[in-house]
Protein backbone atom coordinates (compact mmCIF):
# COMPACT_ATOMS: atom_id res chain seq x y z
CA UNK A 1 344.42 176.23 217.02
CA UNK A 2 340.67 176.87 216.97
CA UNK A 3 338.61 173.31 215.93
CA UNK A 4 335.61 173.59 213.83
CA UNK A 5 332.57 170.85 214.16
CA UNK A 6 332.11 169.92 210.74
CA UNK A 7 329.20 167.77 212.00
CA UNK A 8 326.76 170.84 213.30
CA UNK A 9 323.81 170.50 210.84
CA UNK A 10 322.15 173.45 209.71
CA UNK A 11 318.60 174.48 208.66
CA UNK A 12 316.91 172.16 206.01
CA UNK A 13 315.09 173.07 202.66
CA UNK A 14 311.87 172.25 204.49
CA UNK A 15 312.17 174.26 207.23
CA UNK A 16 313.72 177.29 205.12
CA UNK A 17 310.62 176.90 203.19
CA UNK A 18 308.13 177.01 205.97
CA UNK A 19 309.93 180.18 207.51
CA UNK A 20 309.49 182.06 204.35
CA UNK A 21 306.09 181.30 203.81
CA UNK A 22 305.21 182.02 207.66
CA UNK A 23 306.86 185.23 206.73
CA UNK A 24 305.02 185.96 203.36
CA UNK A 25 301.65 185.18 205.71
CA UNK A 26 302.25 187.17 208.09
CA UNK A 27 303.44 190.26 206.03
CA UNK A 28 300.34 189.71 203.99
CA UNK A 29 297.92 190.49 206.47
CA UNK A 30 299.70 192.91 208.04
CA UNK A 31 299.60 194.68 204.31
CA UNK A 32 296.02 193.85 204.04
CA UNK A 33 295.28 195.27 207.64
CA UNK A 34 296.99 198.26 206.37
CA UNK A 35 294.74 198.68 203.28
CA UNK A 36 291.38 198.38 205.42
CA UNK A 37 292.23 201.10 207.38
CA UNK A 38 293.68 203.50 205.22
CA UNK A 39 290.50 203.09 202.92
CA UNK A 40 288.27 203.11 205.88
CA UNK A 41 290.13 206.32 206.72
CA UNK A 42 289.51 208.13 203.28
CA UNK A 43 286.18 206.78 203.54
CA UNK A 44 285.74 209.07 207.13
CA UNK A 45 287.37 211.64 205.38
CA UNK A 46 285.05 211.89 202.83
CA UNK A 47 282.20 211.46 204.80
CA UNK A 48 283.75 214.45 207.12
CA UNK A 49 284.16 216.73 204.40
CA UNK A 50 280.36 216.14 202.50
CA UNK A 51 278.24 216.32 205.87
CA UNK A 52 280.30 219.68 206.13
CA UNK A 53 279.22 220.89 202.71
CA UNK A 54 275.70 220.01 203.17
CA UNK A 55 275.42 221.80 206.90
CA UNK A 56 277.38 224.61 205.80
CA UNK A 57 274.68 225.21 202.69
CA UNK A 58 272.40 224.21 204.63
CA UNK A 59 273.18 227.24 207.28
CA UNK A 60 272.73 229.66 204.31
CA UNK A 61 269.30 228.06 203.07
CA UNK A 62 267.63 228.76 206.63
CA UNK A 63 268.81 232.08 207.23
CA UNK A 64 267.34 233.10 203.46
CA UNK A 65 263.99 230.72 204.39
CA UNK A 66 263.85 232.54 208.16
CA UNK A 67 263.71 236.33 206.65
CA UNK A 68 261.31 235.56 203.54
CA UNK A 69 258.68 238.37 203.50
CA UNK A 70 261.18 240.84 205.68
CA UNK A 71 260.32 244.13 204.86
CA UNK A 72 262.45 246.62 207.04
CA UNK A 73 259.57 249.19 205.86
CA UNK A 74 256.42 247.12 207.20
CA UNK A 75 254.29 250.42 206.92
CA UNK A 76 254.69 249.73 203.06
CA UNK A 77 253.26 246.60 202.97
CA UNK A 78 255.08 242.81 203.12
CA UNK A 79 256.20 240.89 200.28
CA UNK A 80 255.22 237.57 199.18
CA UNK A 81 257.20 235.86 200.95
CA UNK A 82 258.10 232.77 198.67
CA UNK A 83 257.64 232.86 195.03
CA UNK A 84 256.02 230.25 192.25
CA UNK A 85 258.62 227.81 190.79
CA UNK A 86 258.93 224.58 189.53
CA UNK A 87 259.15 221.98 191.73
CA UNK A 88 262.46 221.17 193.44
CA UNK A 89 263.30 224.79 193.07
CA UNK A 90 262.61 227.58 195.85
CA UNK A 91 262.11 231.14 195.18
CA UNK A 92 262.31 234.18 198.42
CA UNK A 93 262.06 237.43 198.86
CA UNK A 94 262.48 239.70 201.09
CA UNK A 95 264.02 242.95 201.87
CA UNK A 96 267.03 243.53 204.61
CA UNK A 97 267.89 247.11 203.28
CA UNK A 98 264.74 249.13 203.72
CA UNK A 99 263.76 252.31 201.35
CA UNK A 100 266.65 253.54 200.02
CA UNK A 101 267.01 257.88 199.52
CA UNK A 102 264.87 258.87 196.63
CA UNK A 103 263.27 255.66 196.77
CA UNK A 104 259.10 255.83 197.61
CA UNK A 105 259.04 251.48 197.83
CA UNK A 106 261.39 248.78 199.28
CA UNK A 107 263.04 246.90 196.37
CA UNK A 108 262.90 243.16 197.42
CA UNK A 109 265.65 240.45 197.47
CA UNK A 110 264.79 237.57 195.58
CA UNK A 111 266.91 234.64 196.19
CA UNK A 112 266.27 231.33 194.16
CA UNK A 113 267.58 227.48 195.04
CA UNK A 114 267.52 225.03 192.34
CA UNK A 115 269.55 222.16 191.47
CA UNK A 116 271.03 222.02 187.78
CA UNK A 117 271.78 218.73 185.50
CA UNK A 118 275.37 218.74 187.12
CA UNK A 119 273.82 217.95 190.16
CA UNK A 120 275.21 221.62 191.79
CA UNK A 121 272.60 223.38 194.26
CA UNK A 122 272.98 226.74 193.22
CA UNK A 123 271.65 229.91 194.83
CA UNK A 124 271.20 233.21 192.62
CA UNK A 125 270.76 237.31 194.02
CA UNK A 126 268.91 239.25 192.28
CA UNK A 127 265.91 241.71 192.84
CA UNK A 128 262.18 242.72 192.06
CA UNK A 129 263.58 244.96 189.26
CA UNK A 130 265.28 242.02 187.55
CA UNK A 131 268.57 242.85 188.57
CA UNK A 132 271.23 240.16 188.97
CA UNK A 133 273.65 240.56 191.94
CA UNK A 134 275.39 236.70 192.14
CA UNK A 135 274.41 234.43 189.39
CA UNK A 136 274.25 230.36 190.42
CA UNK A 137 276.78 230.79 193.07
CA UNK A 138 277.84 226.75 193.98
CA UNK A 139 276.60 226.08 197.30
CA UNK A 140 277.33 222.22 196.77
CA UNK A 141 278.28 219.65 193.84
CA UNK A 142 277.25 215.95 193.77
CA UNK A 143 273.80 217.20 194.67
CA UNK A 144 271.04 213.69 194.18
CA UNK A 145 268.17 215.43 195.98
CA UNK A 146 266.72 218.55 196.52
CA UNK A 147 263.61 218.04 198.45
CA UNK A 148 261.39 220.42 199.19
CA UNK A 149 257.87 219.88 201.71
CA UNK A 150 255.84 222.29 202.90
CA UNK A 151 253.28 221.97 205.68
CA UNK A 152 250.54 220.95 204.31
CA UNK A 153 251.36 219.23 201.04
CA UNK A 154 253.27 220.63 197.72
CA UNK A 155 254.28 223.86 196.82
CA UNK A 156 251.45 224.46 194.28
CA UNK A 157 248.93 222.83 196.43
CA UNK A 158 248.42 225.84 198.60
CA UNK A 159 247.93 229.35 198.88
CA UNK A 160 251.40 230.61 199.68
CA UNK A 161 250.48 232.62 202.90
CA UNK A 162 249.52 229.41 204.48
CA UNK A 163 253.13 228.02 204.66
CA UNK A 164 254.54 228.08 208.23
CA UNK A 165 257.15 225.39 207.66
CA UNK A 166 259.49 224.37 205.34
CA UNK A 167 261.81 221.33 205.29
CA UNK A 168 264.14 220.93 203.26
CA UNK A 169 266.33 217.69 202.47
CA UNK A 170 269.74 217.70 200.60
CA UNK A 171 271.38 214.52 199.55
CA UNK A 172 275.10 214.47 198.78
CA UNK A 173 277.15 211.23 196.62
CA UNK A 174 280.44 211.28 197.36
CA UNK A 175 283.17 210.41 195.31
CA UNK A 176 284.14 207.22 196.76
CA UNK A 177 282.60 203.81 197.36
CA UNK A 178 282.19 202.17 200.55
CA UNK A 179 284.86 199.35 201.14
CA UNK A 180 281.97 197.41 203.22
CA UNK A 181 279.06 197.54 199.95
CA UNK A 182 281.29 198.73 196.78
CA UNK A 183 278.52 201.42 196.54
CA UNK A 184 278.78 205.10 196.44
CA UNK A 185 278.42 206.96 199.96
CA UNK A 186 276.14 209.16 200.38
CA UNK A 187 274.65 211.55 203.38
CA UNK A 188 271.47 213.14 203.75
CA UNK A 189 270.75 216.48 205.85
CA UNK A 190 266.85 217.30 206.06
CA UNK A 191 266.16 220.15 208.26
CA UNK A 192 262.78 221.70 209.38
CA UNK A 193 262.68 225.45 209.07
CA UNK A 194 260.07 228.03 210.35
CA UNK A 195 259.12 231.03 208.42
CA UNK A 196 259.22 234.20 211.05
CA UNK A 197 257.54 236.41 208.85
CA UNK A 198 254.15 234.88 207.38
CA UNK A 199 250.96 235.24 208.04
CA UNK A 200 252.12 239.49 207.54
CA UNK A 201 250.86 239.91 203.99
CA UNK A 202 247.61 239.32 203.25
């Protein structure tokens, strides 16, 4: 026959009490822990994904700024190489094609930048004739700057032959706020760009 001690004391209130609030505390800031780093997370996400957008336009923006005033057919003369705009938009032409059969002049590329009220940098194709090829193609969205400078001063402060450099700065808000400041992120890409082909049409 198996005896039981009636007189083993348990737990008290108190102590239960204590133990479940440790617990509470404990699970808290684990949660909270958990919370800081999955929005620092989506914050590096973010960031990841906007400094990709504004290199990867920023790729296509040199490559048009590097050929402005290409003219496969130089015998024919260069073109201007950038064209007259309002600021914070950038006009170039060139010409990658050459004289085409039947053709007695090269028909230049124009490609223009410009930033819309949506805050989208948008590049449009078209030609000297006035023909469209890709209208305001969306190179980026959340676009706060487009900032153009030229080396020495504005756009419409100089002849445009004299323009050896161009730098250009893009500045991307993101979606999401920064845990750290509650304000919105944001990245900035400025590059400096050389023009290859000025200084050919005078």
């Amino acid at each position: 026959m198996k005896i039981f001690n009636l007189n083993k004391t348990g737990y008290s209130m108190v102590e239960l009490i204590i133990a479940i609030a440790l617990s509470v505390i404990i699970s808290s800031a684990a949660y909270y822990m958990y919370l800081t780093q999955s929005k620092h997370s989506q914050v590096q996400h973010e960031i990841s994904a906007m400094e990709q957008e504004l290199v990867a336009a920023m790729n296509i923006i040199e490559v048009d700024v590097r050929n402005a005033g290409l003219n496969r057919e130089p015998e024919k003369g260069y073109f201007t190489a950038f064209l007259l705009l309002p600021v914070t938009t950038i006009g170039i032409q060139y010409d990658t094609v050459g004289i085409a059969d039947g053709q007695t002049l090269s028909i230049a590329e124009r490609i223009k930048y410009t930033r819309n009220s949506e805050n989208q940098l948008l590049r449009c194709e078209s030609n000297s004739l006035g023909i469209t090829f890709k209208a305001n193609s969306i190179l980026a969205n959340n676009i706060s700057t487009f900032g153009l400078t030229y080396t020495t001063g504005t756009f419409t402060d100089q002849p445009l032959n004299n323009i050896r450099t161009l730098t250009v700065q893009l500045t991307k808000t993101g979606n999401k706020n920064d845990p750290d400041t509650g304000e919105p992120i944001t990245r900035t890409v400025s590059r400096t760009i050389n023009v290859r082909n000025y200084g050919l049409n005078k």
